[in-house]
C-alpha atoms as a PDB file:
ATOM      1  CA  UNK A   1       7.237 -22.361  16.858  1.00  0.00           C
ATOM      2  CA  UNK A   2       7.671 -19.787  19.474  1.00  0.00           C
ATOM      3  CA  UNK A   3       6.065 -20.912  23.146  1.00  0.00           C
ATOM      4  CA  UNK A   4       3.587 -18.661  24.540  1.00  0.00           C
ATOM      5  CA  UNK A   5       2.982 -18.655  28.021  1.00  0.00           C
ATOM      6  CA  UNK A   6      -0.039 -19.765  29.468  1.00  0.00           C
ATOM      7  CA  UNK A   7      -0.401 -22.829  26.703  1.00  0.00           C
ATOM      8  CA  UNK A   8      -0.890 -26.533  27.774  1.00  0.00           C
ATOM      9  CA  UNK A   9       1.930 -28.676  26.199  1.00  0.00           C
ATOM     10  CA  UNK A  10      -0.306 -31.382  23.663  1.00  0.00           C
ATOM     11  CA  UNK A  11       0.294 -34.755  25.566  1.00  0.00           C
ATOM     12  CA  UNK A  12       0.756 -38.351  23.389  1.00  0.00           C
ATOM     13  CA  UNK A  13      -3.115 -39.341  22.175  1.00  0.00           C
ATOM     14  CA  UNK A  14      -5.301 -41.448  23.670  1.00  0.00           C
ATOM     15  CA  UNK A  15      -5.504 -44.120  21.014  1.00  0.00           C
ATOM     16  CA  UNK A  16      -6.901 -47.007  22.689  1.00  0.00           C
ATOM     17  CA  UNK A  17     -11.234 -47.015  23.816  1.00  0.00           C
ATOM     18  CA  UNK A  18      -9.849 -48.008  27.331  1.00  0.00           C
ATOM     19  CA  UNK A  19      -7.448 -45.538  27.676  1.00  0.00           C
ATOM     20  CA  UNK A  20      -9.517 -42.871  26.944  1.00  0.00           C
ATOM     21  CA  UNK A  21     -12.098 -43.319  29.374  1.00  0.00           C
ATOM     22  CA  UNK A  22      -9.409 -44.042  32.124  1.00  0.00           C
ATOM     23  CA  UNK A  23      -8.244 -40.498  31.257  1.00  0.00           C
ATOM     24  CA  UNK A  24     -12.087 -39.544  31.697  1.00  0.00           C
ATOM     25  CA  UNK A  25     -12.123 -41.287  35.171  1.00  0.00           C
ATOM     26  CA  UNK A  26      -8.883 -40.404  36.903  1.00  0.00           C
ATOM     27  CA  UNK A  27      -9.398 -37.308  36.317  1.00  0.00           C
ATOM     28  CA  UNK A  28      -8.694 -35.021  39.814  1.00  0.00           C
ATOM     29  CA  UNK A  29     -12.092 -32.756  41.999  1.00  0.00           C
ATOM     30  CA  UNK A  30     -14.464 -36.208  40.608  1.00  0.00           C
ATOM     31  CA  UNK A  31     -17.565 -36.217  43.495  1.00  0.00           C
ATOM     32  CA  UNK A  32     -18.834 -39.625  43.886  1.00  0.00           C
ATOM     33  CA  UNK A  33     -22.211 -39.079  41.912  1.00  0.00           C
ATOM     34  CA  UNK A  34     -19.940 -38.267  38.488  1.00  0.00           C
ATOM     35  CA  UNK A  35     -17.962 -41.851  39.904  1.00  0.00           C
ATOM     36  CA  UNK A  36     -20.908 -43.654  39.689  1.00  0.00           C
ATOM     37  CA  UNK A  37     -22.573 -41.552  36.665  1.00  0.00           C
ATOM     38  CA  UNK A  38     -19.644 -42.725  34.847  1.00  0.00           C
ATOM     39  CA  UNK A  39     -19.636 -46.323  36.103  1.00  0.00           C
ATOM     40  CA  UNK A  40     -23.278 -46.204  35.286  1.00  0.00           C
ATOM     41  CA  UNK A  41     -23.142 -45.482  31.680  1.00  0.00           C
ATOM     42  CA  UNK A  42     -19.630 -47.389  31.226  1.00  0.00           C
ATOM     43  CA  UNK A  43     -21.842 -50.739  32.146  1.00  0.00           C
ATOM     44  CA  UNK A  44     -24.961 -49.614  29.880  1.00  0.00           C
ATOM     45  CA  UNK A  45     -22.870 -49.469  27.339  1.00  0.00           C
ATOM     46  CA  UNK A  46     -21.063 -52.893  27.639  1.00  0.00           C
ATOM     47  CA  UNK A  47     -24.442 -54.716  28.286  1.00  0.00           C
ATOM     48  CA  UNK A  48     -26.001 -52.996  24.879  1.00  0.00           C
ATOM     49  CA  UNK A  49     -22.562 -52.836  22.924  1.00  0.00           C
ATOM     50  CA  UNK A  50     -23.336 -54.127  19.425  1.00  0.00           C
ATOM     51  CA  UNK A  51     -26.260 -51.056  19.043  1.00  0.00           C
ATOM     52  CA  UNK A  52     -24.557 -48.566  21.569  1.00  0.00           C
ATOM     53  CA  UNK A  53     -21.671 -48.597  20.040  1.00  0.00           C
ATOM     54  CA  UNK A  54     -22.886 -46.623  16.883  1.00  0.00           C
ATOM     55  CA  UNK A  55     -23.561 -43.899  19.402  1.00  0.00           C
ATOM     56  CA  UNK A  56     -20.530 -43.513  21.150  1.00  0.00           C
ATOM     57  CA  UNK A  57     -18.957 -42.953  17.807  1.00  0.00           C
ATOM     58  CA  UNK A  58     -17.896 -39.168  16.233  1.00  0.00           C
ATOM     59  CA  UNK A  59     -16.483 -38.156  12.765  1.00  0.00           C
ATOM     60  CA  UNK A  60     -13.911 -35.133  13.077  1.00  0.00           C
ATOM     61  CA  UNK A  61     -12.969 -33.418   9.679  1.00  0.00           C
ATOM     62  CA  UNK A  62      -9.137 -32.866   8.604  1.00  0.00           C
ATOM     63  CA  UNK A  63      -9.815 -29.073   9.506  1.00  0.00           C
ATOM     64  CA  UNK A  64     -11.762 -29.655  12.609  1.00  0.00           C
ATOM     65  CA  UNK A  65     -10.535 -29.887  16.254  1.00  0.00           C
ATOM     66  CA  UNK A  66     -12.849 -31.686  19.044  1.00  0.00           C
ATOM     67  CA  UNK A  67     -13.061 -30.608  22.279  1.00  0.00           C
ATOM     68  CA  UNK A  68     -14.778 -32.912  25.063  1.00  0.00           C
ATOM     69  CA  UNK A  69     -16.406 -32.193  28.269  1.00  0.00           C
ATOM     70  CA  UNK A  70     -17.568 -34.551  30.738  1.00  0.00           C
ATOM     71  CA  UNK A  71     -20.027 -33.065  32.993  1.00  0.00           C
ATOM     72  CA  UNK A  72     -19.143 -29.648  32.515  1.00  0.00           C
ATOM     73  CA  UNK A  73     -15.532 -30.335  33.207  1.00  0.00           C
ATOM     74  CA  UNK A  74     -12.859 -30.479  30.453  1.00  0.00           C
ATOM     75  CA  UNK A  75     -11.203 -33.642  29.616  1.00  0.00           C
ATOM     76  CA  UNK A  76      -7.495 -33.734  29.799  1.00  0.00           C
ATOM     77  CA  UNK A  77      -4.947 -34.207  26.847  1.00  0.00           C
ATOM     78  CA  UNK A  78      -5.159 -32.864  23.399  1.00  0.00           C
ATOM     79  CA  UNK A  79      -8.122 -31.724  21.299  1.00  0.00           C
ATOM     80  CA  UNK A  80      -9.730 -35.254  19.655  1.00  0.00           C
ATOM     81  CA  UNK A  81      -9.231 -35.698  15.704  1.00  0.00           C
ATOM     82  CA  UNK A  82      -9.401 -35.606  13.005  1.00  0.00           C
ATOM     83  CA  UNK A  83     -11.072 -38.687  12.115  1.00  0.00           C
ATOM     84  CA  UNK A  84     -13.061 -41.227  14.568  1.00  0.00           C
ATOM     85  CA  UNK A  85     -13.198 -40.870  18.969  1.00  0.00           C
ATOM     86  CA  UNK A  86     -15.444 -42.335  21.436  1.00  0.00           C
ATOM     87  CA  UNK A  87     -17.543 -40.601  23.978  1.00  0.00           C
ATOM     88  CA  UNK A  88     -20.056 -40.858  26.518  1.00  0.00           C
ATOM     89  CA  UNK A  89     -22.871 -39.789  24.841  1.00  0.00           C
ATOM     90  CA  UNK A  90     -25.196 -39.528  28.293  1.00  0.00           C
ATOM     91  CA  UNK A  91     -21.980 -37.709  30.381  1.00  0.00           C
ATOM     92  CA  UNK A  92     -19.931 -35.740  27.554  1.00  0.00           C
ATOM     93  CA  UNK A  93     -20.401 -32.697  25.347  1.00  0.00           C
ATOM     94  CA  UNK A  94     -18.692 -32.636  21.979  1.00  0.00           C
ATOM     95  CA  UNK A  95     -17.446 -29.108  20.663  1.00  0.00           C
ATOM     96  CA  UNK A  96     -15.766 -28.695  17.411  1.00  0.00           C
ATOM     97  CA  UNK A  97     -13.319 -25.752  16.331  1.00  0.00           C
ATOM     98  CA  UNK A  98     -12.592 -25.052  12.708  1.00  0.00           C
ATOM     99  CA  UNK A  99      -8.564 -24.503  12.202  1.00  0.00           C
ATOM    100  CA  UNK A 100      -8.508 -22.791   8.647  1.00  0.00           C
ATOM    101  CA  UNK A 101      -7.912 -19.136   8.621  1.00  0.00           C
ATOM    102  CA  UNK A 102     -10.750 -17.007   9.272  1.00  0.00           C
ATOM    103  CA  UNK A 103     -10.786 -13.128   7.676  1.00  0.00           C
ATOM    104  CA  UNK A 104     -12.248 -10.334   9.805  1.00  0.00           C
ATOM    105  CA  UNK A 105     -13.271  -6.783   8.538  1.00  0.00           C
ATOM    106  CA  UNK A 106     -12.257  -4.121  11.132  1.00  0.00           C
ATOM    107  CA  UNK A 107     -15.413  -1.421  10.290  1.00  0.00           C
ATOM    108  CA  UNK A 108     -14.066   2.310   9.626  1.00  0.00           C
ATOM    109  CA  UNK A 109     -13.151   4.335  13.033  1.00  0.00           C
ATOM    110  CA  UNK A 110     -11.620   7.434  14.008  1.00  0.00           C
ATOM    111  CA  UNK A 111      -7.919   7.420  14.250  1.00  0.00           C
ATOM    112  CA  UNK A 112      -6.032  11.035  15.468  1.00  0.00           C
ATOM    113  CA  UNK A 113      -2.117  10.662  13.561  1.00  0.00           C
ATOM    114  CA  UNK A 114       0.779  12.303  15.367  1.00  0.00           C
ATOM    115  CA  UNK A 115       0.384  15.835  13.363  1.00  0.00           C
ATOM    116  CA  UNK A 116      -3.371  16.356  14.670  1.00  0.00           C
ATOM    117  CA  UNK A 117      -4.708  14.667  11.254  1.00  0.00           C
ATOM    118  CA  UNK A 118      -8.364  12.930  11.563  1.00  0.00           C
ATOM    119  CA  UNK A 119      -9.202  10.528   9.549  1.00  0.00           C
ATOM    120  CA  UNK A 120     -11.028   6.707   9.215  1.00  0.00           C
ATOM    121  CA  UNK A 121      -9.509   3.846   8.598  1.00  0.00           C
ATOM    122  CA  UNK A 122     -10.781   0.396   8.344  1.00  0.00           C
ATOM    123  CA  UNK A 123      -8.496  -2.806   8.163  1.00  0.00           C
ATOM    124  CA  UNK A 124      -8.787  -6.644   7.364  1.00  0.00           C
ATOM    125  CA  UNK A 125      -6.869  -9.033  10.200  1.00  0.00           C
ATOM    126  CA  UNK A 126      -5.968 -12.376   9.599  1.00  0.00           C
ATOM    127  CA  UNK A 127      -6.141 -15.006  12.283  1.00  0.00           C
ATOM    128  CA  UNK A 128      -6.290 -18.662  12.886  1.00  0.00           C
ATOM    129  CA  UNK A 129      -6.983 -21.546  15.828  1.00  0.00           C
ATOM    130  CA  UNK A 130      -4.200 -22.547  17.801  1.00  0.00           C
ATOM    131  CA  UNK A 131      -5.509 -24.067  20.750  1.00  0.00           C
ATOM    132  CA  UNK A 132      -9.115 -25.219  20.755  1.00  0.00           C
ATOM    133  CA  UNK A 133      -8.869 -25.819  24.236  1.00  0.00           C
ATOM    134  CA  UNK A 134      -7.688 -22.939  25.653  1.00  0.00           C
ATOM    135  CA  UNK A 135      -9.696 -20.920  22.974  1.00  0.00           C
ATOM    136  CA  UNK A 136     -13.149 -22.241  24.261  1.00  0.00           C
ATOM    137  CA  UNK A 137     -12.280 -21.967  28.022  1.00  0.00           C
ATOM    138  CA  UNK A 138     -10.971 -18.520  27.448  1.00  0.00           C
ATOM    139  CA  UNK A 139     -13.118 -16.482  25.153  1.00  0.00           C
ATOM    140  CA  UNK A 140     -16.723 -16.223  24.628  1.00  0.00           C
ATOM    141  CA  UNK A 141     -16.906 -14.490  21.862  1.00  0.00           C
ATOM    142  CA  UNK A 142     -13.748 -14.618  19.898  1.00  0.00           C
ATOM    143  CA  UNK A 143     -14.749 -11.921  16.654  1.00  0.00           C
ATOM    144  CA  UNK A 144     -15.971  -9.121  18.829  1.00  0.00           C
ATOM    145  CA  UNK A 145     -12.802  -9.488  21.109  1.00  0.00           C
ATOM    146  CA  UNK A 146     -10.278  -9.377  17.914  1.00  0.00           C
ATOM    147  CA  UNK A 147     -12.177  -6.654  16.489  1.00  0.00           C
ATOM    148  CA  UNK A 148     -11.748  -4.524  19.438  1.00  0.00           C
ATOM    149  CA  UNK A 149      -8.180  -5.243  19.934  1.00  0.00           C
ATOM    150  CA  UNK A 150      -7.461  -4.337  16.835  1.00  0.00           C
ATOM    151  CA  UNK A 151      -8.957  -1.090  17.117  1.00  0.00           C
ATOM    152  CA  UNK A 152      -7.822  -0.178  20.068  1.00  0.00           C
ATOM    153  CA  UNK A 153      -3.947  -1.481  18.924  1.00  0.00           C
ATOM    154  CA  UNK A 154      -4.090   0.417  15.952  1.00  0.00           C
ATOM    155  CA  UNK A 155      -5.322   3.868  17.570  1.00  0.00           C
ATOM    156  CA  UNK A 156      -1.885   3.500  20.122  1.00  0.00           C
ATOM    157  CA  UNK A 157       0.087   2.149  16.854  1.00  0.00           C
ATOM    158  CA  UNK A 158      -1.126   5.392  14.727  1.00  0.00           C
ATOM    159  CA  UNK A 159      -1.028   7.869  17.319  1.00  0.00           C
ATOM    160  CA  UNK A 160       2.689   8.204  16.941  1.00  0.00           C
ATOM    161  CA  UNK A 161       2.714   7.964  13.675  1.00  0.00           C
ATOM    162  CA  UNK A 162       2.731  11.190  10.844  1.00  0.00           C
ATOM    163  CA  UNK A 163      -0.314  11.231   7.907  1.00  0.00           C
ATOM    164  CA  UNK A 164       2.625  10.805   4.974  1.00  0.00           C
ATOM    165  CA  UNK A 165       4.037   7.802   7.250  1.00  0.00           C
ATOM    166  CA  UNK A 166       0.855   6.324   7.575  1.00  0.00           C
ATOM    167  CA  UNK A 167       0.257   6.186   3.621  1.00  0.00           C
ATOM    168  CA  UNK A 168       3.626   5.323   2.242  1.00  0.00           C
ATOM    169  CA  UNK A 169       4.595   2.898   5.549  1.00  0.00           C
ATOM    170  CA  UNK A 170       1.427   0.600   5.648  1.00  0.00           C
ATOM    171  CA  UNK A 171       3.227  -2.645   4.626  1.00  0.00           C
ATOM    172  CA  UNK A 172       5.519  -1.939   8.220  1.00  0.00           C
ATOM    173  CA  UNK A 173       2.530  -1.015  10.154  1.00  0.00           C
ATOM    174  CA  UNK A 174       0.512  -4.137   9.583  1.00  0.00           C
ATOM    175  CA  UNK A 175       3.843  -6.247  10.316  1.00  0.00           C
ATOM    176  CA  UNK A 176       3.891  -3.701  13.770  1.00  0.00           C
ATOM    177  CA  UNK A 177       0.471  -4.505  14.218  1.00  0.00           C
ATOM    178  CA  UNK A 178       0.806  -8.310  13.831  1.00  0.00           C
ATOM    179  CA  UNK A 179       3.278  -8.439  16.442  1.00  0.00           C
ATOM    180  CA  UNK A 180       1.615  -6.610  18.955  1.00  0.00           C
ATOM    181  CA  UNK A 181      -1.410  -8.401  18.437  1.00  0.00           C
ATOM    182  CA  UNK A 182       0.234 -11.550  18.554  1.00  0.00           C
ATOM    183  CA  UNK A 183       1.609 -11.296  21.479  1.00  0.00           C
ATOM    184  CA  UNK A 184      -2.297 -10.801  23.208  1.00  0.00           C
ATOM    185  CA  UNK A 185      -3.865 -13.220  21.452  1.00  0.00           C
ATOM    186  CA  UNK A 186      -1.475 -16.076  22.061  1.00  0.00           C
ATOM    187  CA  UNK A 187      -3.045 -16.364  25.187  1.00  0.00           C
ATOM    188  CA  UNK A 188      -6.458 -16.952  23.810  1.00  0.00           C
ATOM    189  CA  UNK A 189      -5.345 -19.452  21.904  1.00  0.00           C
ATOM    190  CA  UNK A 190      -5.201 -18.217  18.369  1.00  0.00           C
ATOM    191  CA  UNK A 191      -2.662 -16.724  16.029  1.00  0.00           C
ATOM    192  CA  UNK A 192      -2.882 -13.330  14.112  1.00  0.00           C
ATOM    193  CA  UNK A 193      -1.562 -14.015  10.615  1.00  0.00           C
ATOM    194  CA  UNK A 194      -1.718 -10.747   9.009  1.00  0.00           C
ATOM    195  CA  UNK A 195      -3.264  -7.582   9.833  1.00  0.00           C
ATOM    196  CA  UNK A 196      -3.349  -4.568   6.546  1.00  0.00           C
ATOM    197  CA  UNK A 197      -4.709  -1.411   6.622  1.00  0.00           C
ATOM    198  CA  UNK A 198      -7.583  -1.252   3.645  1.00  0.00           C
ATOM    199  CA  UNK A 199      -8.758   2.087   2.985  1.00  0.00           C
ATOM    200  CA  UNK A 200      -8.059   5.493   4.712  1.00  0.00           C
ATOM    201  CA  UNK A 201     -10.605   8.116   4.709  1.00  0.00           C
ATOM    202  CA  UNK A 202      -9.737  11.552   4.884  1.00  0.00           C
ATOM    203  CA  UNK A 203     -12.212  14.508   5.963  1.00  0.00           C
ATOM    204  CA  UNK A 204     -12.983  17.070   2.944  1.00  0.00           C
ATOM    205  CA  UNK A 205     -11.458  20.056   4.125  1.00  0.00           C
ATOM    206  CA  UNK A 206      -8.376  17.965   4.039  1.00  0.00           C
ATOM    207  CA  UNK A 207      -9.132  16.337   0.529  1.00  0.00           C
ATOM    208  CA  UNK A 208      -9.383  19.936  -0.744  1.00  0.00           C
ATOM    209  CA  UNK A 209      -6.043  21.250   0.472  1.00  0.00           C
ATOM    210  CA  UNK A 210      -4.006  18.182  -0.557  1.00  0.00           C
ATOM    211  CA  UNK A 211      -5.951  18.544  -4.278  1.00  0.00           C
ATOM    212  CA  UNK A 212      -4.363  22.664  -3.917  1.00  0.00           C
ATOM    213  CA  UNK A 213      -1.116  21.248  -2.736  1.00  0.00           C
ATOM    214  CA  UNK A 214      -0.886  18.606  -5.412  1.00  0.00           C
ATOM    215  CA  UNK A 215      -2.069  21.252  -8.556  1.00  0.00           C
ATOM    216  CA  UNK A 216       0.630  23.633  -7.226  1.00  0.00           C
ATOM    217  CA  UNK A 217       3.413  20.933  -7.777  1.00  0.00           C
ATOM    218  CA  UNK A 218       2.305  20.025 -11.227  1.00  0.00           C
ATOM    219  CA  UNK A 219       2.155  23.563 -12.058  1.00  0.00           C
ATOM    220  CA  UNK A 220       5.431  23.650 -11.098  1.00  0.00           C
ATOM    221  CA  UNK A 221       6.213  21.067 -12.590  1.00  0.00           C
ATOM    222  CA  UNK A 222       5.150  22.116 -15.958  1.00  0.00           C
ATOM    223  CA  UNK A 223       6.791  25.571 -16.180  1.00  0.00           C
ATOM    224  CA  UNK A 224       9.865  23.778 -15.236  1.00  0.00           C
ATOM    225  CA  UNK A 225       9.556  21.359 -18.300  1.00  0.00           C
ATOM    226  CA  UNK A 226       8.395  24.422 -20.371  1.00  0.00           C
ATOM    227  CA  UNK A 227      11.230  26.456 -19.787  1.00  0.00           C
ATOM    228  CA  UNK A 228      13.899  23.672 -20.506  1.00  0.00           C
ATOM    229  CA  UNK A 229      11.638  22.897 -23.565  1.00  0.00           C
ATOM    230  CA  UNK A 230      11.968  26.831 -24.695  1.00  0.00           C
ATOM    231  CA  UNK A 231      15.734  26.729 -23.819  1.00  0.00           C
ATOM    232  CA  UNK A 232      16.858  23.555 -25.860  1.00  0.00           C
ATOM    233  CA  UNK A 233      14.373  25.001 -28.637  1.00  0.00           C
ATOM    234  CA  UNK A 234      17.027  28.237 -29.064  1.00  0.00           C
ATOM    235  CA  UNK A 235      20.204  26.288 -28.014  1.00  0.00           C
ATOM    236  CA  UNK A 236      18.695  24.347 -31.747  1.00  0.00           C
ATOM    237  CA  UNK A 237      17.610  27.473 -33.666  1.00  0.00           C
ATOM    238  CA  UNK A 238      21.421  29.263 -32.929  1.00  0.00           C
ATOM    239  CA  UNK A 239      23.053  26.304 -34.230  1.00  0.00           C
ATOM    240  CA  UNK A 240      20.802  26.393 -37.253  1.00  0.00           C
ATOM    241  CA  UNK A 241      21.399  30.230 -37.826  1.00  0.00           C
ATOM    242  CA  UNK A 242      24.954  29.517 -37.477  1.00  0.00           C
ATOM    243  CA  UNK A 243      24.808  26.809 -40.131  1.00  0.00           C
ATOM    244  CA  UNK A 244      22.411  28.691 -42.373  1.00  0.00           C
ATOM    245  CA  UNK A 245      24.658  31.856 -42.660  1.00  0.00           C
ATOM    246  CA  UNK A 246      27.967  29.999 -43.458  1.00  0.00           C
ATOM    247  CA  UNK A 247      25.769  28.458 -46.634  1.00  0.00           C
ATOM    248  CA  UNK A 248      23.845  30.823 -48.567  1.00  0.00           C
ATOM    249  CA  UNK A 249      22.149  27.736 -50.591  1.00  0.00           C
ATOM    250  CA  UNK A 250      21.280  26.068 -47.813  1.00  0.00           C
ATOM    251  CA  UNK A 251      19.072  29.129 -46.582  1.00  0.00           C
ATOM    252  CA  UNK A 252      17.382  29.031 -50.401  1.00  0.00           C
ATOM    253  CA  UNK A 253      16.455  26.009 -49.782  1.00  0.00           C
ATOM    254  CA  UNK A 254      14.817  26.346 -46.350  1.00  0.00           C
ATOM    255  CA  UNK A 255      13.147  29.201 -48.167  1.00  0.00           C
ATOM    256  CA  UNK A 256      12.179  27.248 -50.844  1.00  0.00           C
ATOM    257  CA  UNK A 257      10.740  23.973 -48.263  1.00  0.00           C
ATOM    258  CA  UNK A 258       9.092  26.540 -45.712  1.00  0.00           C
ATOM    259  CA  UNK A 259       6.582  28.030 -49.331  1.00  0.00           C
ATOM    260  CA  UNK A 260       5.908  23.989 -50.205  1.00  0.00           C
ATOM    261  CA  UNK A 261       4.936  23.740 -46.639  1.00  0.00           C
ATOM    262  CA  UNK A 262       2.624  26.300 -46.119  1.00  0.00           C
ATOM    263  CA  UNK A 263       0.898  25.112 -49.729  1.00  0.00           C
ATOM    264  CA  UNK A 264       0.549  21.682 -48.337  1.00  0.00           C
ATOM    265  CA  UNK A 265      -1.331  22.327 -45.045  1.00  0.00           C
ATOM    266  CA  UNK A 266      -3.116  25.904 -46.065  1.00  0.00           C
ATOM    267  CA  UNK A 267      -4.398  24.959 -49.651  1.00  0.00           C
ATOM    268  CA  UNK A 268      -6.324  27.873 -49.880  1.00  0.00           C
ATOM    269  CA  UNK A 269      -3.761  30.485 -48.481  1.00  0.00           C
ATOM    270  CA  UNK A 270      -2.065  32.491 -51.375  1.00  0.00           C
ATOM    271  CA  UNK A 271       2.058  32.535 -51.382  1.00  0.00           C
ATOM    272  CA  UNK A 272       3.632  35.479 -53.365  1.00  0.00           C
ATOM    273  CA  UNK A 273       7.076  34.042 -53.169  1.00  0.00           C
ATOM    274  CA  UNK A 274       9.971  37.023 -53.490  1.00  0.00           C
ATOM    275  CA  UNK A 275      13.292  36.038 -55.066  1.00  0.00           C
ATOM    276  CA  UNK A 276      15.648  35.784 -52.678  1.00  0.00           C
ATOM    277  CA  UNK A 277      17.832  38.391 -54.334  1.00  0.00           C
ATOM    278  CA  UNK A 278      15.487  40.644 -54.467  1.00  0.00           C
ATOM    279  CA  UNK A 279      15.224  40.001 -50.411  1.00  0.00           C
ATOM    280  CA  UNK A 280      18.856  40.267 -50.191  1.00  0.00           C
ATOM    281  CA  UNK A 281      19.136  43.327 -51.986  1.00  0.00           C
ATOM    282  CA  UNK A 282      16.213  44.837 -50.182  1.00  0.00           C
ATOM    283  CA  UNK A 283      18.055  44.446 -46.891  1.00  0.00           C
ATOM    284  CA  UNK A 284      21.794  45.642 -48.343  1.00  0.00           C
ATOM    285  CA  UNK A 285      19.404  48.938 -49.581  1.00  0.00           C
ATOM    286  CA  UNK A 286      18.318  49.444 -45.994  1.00  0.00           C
ATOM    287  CA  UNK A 287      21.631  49.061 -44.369  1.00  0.00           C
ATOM    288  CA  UNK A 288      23.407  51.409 -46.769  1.00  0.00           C
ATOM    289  CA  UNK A 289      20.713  53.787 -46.067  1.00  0.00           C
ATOM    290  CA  UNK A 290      21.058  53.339 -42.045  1.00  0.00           C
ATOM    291  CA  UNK A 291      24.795  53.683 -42.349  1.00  0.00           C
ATOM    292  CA  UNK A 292      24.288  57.019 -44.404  1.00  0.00           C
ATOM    293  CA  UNK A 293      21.958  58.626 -41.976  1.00  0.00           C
ATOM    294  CA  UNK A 294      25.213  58.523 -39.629  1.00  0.00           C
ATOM    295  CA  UNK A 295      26.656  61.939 -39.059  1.00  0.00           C
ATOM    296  CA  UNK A 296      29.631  61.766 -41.060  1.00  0.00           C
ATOM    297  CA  UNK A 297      33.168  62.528 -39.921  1.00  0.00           C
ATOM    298  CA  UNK A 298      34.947  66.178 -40.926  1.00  0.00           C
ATOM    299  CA  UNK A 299      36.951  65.526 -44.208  1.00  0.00           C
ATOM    300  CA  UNK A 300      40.973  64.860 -43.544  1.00  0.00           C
ATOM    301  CA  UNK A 301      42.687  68.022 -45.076  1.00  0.00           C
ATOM    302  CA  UNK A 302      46.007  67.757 -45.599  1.00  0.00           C
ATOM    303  CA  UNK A 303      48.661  69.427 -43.303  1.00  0.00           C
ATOM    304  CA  UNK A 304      50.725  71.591 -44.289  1.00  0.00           C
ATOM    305  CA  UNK A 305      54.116  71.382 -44.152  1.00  0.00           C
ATOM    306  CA  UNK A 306      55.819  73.073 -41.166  1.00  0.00           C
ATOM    307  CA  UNK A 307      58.976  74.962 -43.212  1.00  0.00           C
ATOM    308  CA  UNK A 308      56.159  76.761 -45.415  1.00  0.00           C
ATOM    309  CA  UNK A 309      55.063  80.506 -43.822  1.00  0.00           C
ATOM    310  CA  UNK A 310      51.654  81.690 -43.470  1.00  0.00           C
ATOM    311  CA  UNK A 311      49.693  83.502 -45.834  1.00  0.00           C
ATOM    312  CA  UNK A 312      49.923  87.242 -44.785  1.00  0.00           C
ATOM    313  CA  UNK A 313      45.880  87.232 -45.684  1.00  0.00           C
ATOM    314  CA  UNK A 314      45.662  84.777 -42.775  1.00  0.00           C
END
């Protein structure tokens, strides 16, 4: 365990009934009426010991901590328990500390982030006794005085801090937070165990632009899938058109499958199916007739040998 300053050391128990009211009586600052005050009740309870004794006695739980003072003054050594101590029961004031962990909801405040961002946060911290001694003598009212220093820790904490750190870094901030806290409460005698960040509230001008901000990017998103949908789609379709026109059958066929398809899902659609020669012929007709629409070329006469004369005519 690490030492924290400002911590009593815990001293051996007092196990025997004498020894722990010599402990009682040497303590030091004793005026002479708490001397004879505890004299006093020290011989009262000797003369009536078999019934007195039942009150002197006190039950401490396994979780529980006891902290004794004698007139107002606290008795030295370490908290009594668990199980059974003696007391004064005229002189001394029994106080018992629970030890298990205790949860405490930080309520939602105002915290400014390092890019001017407002929002509300709320948190859950995590804390336990350490000391019961020092915690009694020390605090008053131990709740109110973690909840503040939590909120105060976590405004410094988040102030230097970003809005996207602050909701993709919480698991480091709360391990931030437990050390800083840690090292303030030590002296009050318990120990933060955990501190997380719950919920973050954001203002609605702010919801609505990160709601723009997000639709943009799926958006994006989606044209970007789209496209490389579209382009795969005709990477496919040339590789079938290549196959398709080294086979004539195979483009029959397809013919043939795409007429029982559109039968099977439109029932009531009428097909007039066209031989495919009839198609093919149909489209050698219209070529021949673009290529003839051409301007043709001047007819290749003949030259005439370059030994022979011209006509006199010409």
């Amino acid at each position: 365990k690490v030492a924290c300053p400002g911590l009593p050391k815990p001293q051996a128990p007092a196990n025997a009934f004498f020894l722990y009211f010599s402990l009682g009586m040497t303590s030091p600052g004793r005026g002479i009426c708490e001397w004879l005050l505890t004299i006093l009740s020290l011989l009262f309870i000797i003369l009536t010991f078999p019934i007195s004794v039942w009150f002197c006695m006190k039950i401490v739980r396994e979780y529980e901590r006891a902290i004794v003072f004698r007139l107002g003054r606290l008795l030295p050594g370490r908290p009594r328990g668990p199980g059974l101590f003696f007391f004064l029961p005229c002189l001394d004031t029994c106080h018992k500390v629970d030890r298990r962990l205790k949860t405490l909801e930080i309520p939602f405040h105002e915290v400014v982030t390092k890019d001017m961002v407002t929002m509300e946060i709320d948190a859950v911290c995590y804390y336990r006794m350490e000391n019961a001694s020092l915690l009694l003598t020390s605090v008053a009212n131990l709740s109110s005085a973690v909840q503040l220093l939590v909120q105060t820790t976590m405004k410094r904490l988040l102030a230097h801090r970003s809005f996207s750190e602050i909701l993709l870094e919480r698991k480091s901030i709360g391990q931030e937070m437990k050390v800083t806290l840690d090292a303030v409460t030590c002296r009050w005698g318990i120990k933060v165990e955990r501190t997380e960040i719950n919920h973050v509230r954001l203002p609605t001008e702010l919801q609505q632009s990160l709601a723009v901000e997000a639709e943009a990017q799926r958006q994006a998103k989606v044209r970007v899938i789209a496209a490389e949908g579209e382009k795969a789609a005709s990477e496919s379709l040339k590789m079938a058109a290549e196959i398709l026109a080294s086979s004539p059958a195979a483009v029959q066929l397809r013919y043939l499958h795409m007429l029982q398809c559109l039968s099977a899902e439109k029932p009531s659609t009428i097909v007039l199916p066209l031989p495919f020669d009839l198609m093919n012929l149909v489209s050698a007709t219209s070529h021949n007739s673009t290529g003839s629409s051409l301007p043709t070329s001047a007819p290749n006469h003949p030259e005439a040998p370059k030994d022979k004369k011209d006509s006199p005519m010409l």
